[in-house]
Protein backbone atom coordinates (compact mmCIF):
# COMPACT_ATOMS: atom_id res chain seq x y z
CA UNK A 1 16.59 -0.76 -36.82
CA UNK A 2 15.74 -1.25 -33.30
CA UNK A 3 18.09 -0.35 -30.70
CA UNK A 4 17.63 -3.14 -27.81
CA UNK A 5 15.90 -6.62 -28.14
CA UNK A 6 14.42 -8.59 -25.32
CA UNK A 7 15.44 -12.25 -25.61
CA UNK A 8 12.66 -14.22 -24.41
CA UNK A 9 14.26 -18.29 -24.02
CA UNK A 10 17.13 -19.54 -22.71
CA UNK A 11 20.37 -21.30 -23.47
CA UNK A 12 21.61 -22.01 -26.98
CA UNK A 13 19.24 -20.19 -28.86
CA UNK A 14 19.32 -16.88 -26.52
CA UNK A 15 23.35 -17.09 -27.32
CA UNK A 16 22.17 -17.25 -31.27
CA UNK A 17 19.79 -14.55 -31.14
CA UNK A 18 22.79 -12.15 -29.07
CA UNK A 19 25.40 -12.65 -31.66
CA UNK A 20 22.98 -11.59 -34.41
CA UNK A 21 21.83 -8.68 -32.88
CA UNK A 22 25.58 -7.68 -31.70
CA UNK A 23 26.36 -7.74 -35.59
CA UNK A 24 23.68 -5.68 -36.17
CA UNK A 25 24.71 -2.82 -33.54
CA UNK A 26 21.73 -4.44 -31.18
CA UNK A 27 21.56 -3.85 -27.53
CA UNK A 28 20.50 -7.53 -25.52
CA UNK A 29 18.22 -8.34 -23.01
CA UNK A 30 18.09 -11.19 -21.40
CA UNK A 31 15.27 -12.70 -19.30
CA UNK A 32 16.54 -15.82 -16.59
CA UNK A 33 15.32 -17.98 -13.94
CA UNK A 34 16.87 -18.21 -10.63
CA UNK A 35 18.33 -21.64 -12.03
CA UNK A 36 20.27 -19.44 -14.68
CA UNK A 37 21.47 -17.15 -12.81
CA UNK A 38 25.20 -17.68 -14.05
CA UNK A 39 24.63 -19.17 -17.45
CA UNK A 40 26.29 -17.77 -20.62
CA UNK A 41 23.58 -16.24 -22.17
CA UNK A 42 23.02 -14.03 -19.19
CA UNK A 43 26.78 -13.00 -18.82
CA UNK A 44 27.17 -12.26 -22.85
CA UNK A 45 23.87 -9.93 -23.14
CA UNK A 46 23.75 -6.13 -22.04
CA UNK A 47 21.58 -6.32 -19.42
CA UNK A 48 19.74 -9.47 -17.57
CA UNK A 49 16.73 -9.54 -15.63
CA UNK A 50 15.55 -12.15 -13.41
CA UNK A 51 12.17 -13.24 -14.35
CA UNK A 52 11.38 -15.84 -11.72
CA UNK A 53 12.16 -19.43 -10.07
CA UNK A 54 13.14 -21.82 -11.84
CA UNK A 55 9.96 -23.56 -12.50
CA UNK A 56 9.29 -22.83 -16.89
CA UNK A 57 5.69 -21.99 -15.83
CA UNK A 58 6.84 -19.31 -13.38
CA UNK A 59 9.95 -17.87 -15.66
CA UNK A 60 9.92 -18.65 -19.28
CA UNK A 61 6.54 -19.17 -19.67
CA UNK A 62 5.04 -16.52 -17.42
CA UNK A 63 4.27 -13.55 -20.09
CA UNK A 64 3.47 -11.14 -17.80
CA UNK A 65 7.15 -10.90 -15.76
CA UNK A 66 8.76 -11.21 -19.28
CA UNK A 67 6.82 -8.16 -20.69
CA UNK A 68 7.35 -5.99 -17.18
CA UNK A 69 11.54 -6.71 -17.97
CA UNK A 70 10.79 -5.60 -21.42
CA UNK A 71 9.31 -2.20 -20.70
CA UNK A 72 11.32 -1.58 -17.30
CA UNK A 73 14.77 -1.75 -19.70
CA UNK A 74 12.87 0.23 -22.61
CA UNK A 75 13.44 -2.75 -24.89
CA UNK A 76 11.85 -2.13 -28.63
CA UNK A 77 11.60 -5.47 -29.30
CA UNK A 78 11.06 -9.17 -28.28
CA UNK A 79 12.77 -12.48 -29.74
CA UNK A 80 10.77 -15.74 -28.44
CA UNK A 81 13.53 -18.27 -30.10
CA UNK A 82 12.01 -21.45 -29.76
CA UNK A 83 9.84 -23.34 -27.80
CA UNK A 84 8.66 -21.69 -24.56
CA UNK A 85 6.58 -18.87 -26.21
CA UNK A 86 7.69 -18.70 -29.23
CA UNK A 87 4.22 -20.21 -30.98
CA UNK A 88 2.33 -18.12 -28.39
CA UNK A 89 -0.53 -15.59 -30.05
CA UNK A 90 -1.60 -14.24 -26.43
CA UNK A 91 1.91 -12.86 -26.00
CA UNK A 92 2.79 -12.01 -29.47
CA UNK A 93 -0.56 -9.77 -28.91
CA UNK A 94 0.57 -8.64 -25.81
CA UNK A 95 3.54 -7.24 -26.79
CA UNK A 96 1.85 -5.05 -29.21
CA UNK A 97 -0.15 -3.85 -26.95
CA UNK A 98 2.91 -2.57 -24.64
CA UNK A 99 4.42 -1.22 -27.61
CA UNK A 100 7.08 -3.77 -28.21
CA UNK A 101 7.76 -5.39 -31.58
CA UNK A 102 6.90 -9.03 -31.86
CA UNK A 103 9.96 -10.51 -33.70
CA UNK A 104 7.51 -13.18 -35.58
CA UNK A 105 4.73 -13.59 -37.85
CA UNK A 106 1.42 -12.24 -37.07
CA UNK A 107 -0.39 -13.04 -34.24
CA UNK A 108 -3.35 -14.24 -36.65
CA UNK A 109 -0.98 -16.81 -38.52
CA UNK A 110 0.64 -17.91 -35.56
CA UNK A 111 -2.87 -19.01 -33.92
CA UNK A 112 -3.87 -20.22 -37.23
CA UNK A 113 -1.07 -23.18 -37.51
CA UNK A 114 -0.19 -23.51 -33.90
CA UNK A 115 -3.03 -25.17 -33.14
CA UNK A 116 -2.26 -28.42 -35.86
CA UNK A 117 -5.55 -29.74 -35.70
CA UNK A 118 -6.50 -26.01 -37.23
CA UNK A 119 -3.47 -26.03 -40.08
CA UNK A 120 -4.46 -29.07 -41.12
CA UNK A 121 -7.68 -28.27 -41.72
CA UNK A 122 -6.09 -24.74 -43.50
CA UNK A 123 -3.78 -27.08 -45.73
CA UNK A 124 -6.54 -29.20 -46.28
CA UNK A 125 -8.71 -26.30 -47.93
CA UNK A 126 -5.20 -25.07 -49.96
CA UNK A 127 -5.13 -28.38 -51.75
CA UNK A 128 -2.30 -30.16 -49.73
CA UNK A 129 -2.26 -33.96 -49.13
CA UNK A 130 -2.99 -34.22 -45.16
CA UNK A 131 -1.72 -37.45 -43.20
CA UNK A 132 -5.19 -39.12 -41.72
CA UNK A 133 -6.41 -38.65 -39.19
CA UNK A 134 -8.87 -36.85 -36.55
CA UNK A 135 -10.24 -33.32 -35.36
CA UNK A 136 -9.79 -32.29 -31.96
CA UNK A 137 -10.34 -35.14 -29.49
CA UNK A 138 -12.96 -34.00 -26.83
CA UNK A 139 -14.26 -37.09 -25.20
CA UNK A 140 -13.34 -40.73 -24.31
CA UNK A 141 -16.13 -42.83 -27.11
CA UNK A 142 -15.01 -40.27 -30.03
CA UNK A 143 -11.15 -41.31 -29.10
CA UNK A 144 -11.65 -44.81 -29.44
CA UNK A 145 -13.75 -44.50 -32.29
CA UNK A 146 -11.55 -42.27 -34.00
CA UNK A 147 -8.56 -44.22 -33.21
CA UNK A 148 -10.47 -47.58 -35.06
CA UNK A 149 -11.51 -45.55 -37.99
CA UNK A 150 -7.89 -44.83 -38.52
CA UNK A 151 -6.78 -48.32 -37.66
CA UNK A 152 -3.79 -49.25 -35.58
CA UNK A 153 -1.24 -47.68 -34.98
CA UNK A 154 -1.62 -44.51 -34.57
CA UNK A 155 -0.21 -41.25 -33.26
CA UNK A 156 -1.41 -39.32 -29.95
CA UNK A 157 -1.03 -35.55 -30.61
CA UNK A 158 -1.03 -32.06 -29.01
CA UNK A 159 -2.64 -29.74 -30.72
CA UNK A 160 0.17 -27.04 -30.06
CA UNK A 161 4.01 -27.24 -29.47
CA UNK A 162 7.03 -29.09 -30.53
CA UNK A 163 9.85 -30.47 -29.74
CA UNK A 164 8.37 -34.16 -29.92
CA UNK A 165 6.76 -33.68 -27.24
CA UNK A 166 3.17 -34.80 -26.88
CA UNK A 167 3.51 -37.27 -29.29
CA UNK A 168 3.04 -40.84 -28.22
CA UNK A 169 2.73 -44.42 -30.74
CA UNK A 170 -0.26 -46.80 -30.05
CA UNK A 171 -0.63 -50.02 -31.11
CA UNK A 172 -3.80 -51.38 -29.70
CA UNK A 173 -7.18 -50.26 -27.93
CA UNK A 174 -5.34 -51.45 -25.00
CA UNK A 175 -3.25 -49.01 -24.20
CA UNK A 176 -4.86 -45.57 -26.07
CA UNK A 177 -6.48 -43.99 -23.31
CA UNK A 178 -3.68 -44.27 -20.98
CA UNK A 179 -1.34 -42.60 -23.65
CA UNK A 180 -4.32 -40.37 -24.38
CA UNK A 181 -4.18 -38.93 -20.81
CA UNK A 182 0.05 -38.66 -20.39
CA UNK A 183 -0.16 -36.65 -23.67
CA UNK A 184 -2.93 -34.25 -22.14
CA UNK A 185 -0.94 -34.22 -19.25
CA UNK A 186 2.46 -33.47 -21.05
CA UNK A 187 0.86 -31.11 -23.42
CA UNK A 188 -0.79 -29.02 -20.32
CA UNK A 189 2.75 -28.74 -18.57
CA UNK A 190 4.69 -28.06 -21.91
CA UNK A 191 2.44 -25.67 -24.16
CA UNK A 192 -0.55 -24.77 -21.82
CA UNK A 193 -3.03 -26.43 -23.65
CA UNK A 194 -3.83 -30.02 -23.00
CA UNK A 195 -5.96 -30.08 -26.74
CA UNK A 196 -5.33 -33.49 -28.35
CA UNK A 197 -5.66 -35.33 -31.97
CA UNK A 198 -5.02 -38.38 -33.89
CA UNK A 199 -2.52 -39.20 -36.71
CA UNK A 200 -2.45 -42.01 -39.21
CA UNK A 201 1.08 -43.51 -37.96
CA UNK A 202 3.40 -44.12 -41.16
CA UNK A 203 6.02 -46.79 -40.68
CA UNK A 204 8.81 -46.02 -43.33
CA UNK A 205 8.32 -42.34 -43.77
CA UNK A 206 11.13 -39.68 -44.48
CA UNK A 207 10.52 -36.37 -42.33
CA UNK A 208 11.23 -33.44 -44.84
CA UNK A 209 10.52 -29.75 -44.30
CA UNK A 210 11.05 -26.50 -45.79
CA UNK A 211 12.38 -23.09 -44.49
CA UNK A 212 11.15 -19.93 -45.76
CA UNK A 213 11.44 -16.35 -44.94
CA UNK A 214 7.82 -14.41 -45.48
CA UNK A 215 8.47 -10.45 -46.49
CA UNK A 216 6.72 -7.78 -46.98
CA UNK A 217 6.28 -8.21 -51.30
CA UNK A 218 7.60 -12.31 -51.61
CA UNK A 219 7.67 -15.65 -49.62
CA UNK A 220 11.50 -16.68 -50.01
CA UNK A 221 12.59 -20.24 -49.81
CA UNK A 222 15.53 -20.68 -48.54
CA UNK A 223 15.65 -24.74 -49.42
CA UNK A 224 14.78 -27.93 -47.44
CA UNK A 225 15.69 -30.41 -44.55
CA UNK A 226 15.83 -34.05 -43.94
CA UNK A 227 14.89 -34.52 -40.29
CA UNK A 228 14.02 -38.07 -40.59
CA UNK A 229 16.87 -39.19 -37.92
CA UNK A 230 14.67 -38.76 -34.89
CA UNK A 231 14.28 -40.40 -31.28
CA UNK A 232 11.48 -40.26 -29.23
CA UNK A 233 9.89 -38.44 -32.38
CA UNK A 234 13.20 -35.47 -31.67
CA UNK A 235 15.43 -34.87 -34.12
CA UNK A 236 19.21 -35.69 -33.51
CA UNK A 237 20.43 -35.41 -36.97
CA UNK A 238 19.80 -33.05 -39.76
CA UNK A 239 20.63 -32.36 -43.48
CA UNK A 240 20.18 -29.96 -45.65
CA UNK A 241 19.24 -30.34 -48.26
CA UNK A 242 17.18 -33.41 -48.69
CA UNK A 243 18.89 -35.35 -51.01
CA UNK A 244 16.14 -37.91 -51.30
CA UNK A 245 14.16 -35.32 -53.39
CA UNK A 246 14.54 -35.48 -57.28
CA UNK A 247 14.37 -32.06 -58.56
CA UNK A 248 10.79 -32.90 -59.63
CA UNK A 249 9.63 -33.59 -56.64
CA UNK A 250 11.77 -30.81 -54.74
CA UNK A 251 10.04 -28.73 -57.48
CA UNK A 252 6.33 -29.93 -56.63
CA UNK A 253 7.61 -29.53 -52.72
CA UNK A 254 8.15 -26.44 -52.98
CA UNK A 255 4.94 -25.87 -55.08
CA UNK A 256 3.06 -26.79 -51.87
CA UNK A 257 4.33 -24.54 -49.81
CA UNK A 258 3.60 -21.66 -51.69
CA UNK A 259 0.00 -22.81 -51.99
CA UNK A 260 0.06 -23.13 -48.32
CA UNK A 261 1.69 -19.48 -47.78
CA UNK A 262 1.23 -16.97 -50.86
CA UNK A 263 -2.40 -16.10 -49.92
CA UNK A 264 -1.40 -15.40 -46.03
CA UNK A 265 0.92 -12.47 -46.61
CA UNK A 266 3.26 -14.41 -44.18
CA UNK A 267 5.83 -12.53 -42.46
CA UNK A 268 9.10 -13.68 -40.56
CA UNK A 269 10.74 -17.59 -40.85
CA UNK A 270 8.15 -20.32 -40.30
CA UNK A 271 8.96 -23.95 -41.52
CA UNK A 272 6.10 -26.33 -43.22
CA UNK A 273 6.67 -29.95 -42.50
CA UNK A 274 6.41 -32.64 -44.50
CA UNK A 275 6.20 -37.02 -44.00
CA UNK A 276 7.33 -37.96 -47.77
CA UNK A 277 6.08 -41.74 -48.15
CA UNK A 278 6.54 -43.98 -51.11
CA UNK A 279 7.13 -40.46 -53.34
CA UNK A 280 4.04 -38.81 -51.94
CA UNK A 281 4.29 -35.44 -49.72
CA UNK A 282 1.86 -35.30 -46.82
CA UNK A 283 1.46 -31.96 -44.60
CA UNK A 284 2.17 -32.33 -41.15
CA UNK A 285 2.36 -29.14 -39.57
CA UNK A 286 3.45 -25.48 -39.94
CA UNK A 287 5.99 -23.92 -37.15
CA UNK A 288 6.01 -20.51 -36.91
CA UNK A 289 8.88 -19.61 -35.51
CA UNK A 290 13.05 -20.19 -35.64
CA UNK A 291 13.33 -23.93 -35.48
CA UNK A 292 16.42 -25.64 -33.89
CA UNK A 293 18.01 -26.60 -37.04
CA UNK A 294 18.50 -23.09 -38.92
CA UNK A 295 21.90 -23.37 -38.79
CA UNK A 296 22.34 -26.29 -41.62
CA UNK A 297 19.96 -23.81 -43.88
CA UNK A 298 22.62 -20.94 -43.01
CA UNK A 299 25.24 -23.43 -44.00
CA UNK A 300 24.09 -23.67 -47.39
CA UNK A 301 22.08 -20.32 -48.44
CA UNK A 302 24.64 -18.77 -47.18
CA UNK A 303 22.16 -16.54 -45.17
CA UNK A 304 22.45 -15.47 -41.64
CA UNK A 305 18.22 -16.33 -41.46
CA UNK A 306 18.47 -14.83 -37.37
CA UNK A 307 19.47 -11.62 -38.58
CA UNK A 308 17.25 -11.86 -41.49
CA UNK A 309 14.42 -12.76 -39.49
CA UNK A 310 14.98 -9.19 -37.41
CA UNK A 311 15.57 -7.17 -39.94
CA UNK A 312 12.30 -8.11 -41.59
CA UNK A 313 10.76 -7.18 -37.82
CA UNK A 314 12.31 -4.00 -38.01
CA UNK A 315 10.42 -3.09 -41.50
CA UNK A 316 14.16 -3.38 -43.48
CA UNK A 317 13.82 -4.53 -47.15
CA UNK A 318 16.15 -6.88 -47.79
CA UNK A 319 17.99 -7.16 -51.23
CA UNK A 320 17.55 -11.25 -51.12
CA UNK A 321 15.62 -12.06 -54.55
CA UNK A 322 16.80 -15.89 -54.95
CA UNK A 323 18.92 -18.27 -52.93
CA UNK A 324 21.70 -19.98 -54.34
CA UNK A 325 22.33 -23.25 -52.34
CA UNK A 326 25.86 -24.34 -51.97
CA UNK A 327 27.18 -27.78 -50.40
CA UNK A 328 25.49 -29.83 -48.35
CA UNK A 329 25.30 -29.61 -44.04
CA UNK A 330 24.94 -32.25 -41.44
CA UNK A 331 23.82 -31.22 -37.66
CA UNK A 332 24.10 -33.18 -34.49
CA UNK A 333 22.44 -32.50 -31.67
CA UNK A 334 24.83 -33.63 -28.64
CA UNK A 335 22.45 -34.39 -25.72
CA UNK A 336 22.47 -34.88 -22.07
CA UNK A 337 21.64 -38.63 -21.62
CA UNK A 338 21.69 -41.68 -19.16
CA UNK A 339 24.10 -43.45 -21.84
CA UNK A 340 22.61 -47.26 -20.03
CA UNK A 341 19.28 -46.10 -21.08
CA UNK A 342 19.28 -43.93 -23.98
CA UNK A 343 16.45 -42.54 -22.52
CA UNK A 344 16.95 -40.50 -19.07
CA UNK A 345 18.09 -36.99 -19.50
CA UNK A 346 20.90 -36.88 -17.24
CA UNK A 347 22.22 -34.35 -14.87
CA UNK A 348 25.18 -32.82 -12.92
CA UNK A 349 27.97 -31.01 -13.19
CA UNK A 350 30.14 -30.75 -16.77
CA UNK A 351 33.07 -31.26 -15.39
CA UNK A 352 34.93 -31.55 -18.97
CA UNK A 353 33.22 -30.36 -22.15
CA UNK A 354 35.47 -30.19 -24.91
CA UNK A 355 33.70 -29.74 -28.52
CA UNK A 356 35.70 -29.68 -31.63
CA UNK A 357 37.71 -27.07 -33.57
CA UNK A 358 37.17 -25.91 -37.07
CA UNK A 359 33.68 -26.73 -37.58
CA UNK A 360 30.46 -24.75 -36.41
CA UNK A 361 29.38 -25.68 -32.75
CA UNK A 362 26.18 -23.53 -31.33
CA UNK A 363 25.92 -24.22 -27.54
CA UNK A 364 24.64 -22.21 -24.43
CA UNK A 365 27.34 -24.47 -22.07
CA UNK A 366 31.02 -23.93 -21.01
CA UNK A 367 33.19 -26.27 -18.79
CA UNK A 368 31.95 -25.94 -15.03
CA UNK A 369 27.76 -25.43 -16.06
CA UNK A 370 25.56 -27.33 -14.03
CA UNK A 371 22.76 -29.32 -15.92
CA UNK A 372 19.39 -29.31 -14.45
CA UNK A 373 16.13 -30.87 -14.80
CA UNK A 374 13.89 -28.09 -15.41
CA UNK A 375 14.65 -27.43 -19.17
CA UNK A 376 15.55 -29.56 -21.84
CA UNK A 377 18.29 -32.07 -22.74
CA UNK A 378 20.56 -29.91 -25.70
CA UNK A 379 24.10 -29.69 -24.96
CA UNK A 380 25.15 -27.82 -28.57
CA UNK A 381 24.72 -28.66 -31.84
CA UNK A 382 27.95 -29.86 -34.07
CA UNK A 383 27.42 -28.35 -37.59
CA UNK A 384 29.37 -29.12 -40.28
CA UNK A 385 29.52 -28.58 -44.13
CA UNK A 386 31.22 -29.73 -47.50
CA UNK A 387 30.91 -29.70 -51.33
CA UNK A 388 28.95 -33.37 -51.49
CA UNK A 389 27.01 -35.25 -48.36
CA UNK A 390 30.31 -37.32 -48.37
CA UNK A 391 32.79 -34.65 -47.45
CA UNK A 392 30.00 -33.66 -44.94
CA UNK A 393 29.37 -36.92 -43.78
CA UNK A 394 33.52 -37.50 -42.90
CA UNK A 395 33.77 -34.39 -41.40
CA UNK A 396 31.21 -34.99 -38.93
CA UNK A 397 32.84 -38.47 -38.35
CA UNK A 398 35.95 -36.26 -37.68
CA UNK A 399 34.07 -33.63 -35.51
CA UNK A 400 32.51 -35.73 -33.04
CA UNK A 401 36.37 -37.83 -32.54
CA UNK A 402 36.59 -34.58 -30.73
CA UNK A 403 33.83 -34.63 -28.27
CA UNK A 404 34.63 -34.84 -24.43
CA UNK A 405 32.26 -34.23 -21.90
CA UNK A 406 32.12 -35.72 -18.69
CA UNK A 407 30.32 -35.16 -15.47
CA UNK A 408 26.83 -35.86 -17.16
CA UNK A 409 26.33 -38.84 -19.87
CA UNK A 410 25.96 -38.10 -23.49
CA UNK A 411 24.11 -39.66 -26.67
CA UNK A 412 27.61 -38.67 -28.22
CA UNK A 413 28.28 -42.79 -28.88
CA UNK A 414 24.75 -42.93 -30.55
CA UNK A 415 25.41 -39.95 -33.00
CA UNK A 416 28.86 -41.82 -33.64
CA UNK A 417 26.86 -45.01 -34.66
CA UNK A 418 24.61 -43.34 -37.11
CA UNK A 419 26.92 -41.47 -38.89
CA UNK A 420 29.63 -44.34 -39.24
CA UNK A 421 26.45 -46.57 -39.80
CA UNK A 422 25.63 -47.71 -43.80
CA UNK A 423 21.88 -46.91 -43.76
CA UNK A 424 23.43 -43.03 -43.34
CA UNK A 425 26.17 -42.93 -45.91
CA UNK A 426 24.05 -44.82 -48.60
CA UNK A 427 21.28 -42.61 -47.23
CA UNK A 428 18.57 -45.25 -46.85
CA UNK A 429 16.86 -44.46 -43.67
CA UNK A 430 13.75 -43.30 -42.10
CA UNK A 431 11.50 -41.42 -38.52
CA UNK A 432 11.89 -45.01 -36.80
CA UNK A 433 15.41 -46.36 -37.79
CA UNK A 434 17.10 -44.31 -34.84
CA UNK A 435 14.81 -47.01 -32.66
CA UNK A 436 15.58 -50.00 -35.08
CA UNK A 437 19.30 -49.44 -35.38
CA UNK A 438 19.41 -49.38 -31.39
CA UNK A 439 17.15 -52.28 -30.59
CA UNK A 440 19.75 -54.26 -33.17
CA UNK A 441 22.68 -53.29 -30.97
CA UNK A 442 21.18 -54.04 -28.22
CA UNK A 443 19.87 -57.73 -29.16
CA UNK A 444 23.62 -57.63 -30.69
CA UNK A 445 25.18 -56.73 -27.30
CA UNK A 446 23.34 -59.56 -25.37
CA UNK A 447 24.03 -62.58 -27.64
C-alpha cells in the first residue's frame, strides 16, 4: 500500500480523497493556492504545500509545481480528484516519469476518451449508438456547414473537460459563431485546449451513466445514475439508480459498456455517459476519472469506490466479484448563487452555514470560509438514502428544511422546488426541465 498520497485539487473532493486514505493508514498531501491558504482540506492533511497564486492556471493546473511538492515530501502517489487535472495524460505521464503512482487509468485511455471527439469515434467502431454530430471543428465554413447538416439546434462542444462547461445551445446561424468562439475561449481557460465539436441537441432526453471500477482480471459495475436534473448543462440532482431503466434495458445498458471497456484492459473508476431518448441509449462521453457524484453509487453498492479506486493503484486485489445494490440515493448539490438570478456565482463571507444532521453531507466549507471567484460554485453535497425513491425523496425534503447559510446566496430554494415538485416524485423529467420549471415560476411570479 503506499505510504503518502499527494492530493492534487482542492476543496470537497481533496477532503474525500483524505478520509479514504486516513482509513487506509495513508499519509496526505495537500497542494493549495495562496487563496487556500486556511481552507479545510489544507488543515486536515499531513502536510500542505503551497503551489502558487491563486490563479487555477498558476496553482492547480500548473503540473510542474504540483510534481516538485510531490517529490520534495517523498509522496508515492498522486490523486487528481476531479476536474483540474484529473483527465490530464501529460501529467498522468509525468508522474511516472518522477516515479510517482498515477492514481487513474492509463495515460493511453485517458487521452483516448478525453478528447470526446476521439471516444466517439472509439464507441463508434465498438458498435455503440453515437448522438450526431461532427469531428473536430477547425475552421469557420466547416462550422456552419456542419452545424446545417445537423440542423438546428445544436450543441457547441469542447473536446476535453467537464463540468458543463464548454457547452453552449444554438438555435440559429445567427448566433453559432459567436457561441463558437466563447466556447474556444472557455475551453482554453478551463481544460487547456480550445478543440471544439458539434452535437445533435436532443430536447426531451434523460442523462444516464454508469460507474465502473476497471481491475486488473474484470471491469466491475458498480450500477447507474440519473443525472438528468441539470442547469446550465451541471448537474444539481442525482439518483442512483436510474429508475427509468427496465431491467431490459438496464441489462442492454450495461451490455454497452462492456463493449466499450472489455477490450481496453481499463484500470481505475471511469464513468460512460449516456442521453437515453424515446428508449434508445446514445454514447456521449467517457470520464476517466472520480466524478462528483460517487457518493450516491457508495450509497447503494455499499462500496467505499475512493478507497477502492487506490487500492487498485496500489496493485491490491480486491475480493469484490459482484455488487449487490441496496436502496435507492438522492444527491444535491448546494451551490453558491446570486438567488435574483439563478445564474451569478456569488461570493463573500459564510457567515452561517448550517447543513443537516443524520444524513451524508460531503463539503470542503465550515462557518467563517470565504468564497471566492477563482474556483467553482459547490458548497457540499446533501446525500441521502432509503429503501424506495420515496423514503429517499422525503428525506431529502427533510434534509434541506435544515439548510442555513448566509453571507453568500444559495440555489438551496431551487433544490427545494424540484424535490417538492411532481415532475420529481412521479419521476417524469428530463436535461432541460431544471430551465422549464424555472422559466414557469418566473412567468408565475410576474402575473
Amino acid at each position: 500500500m503506499f505510504r503518502k498520497v499527494l492530493i492534487a485539487n482542492r476543496g470537497e473532493i481533496a477532503v474525500r480523497i483524505i478520509s479514504a486514505c486516513q482509513k487506509l493508514g495513508i499519509a496526505t498531501v495537500a497542494v493549495y493556492s495562496e487563496a487556500d491558504r486556511e481552507a479545510l482540506f489544507v488543515q486536515q492533511a499531513d502536510e500542505a504545500v503551497c503551489i502558487g497564486p491563486a490563479n487555477a492556471m498558476d496553482s492547480y493546473l500548473n503540473r510542474e509545481a504540483i510534481l516538485m511538492a510531490g517529490v520534495n515530501t517523498n509522496a508515492d502517489a498522486v490523486h487528481p480528484g476531479y476536474g483540474f487535472l484529473s483527465e490530464d495524460d501529460l501529467f498522468a505521464k509525468m508522474c511516472a516519469e518522477c516515479g510517482i503512482t498515477w492514481i487513474g487509468p492509463q495515460p493511453a485511455l485517458i487521452h483516448d476518451f478525453s478528447d470526446k471527439t476521439n471516444s466517439r469515434t472509439l464507441a463508434e467502431k465498438c458498435g455503440l449508438p453515437i448522438i450526431p454530430g461532427s469531428g473536430m471543428i477547425t475552421s469557420e465554413p466547416q462550422l456552419y456547414a456542419k452545424a446545417n447538416a445537423l440542423g438546428y439546434p445544436v450543441l457547441l462542444k469542447a473536446s476535453h473537460g467537464g463540468g458543463g462547461k464548454g457547452i453552449r445551445l444554438v438555435h440559429s446561424a445567427k448566433e453559432l459563431f459567436d457561441k463558437y468562439q466563447l466556447v474556444k475561449e472557455e475551453a482554453g481557460a478551463s481544460f487547456l485546449d480550445g478543440a471544439i465539436y458539434l452535437e445533435r441537441a436532443f430536447e426531451d432526453a434523460r442523462h444516464i451513466e454508469v460507474q465502473v471500477l476497471g481491475m486488473p482480471d474484470q471491469l466491475l459495475i458498480l450500477g447507474d445514475r440519473d443525472c438528468s436534473l441539470q442547469k446550465n448543462r451541471q448537474k444539481i440532482i442525482e439518483e442512483s439508480n436510474a429508475q427509468i431503466l427496465t431491467k431490459a434495458e438496464r441489462t442492454i445498458l450495461y451490455k454497452l459498456v462492456h463493449q466499450l471497456l472489455d477490450k481496453s484492459h481499463y484500470q481505475s473508476l471511469g464513468t460512460v455517459e449516456f442521453l437515453f431518448v424515446h428508449h434508445q441509449f446514445y454514447f456521449l462521453e467517457m470520464n476517466t476519472r472520480l466524478q462528483v457524484e460517487h457518493g450516491v453509487t457508495e450509497e447503494t453498492s455499499g462500496i467505499d469506490i475512493v478507497q477502492a479506486q487506490i487500492q487498485v493503484a496500489a496493485g491490491k486485489k480486491l475480493s469484490i466479484q459482484q455488487v449487490e445494490f441496496t436502496g435507492h440515493a438522492i444527491e444535491c448539490r448546494l451551490n453558491s448563487e446570486n438567488e435574483a438570478s439563478h445564474h451569478q456565482f456569488e461570493t463573500g463571507q459564510l457567515t452561517q452555514f448550517k447543513l443537516p444532521s443524520g444524513v451524508r453531507v460531503d463539503t470542503g466549507l465550515q462557518k467563517g470560509d470565504v468564497i471566492t471567484p477563482f474556483y467553482d460554485r459547490l458548497l457540499a453535497k446533501i446525500i441521502v438514502s432509503g429503501k424506495t425513491r420515496e423514503a429517499a425523496i422525503e428525506k431529502m425534503k427533510t434534509a434541506l428544511k435544515q439548510v442555513e447559510v448566509t453571507g453568500v446566496g444559495t440555489n438551496l430554494k431551487q433544490l427545494k422546488q424540484l424535490i417538492n415538485s411532481s415532475q420529481f416524485a412521479e419521476n417524469h423529467y428530463h436535461i432541460h426541465s431544471v430551465g422549464k420549471l424555472m422559466e414557469e415560476q418566473s412567468h408565475e411570479s410576474y402575473a
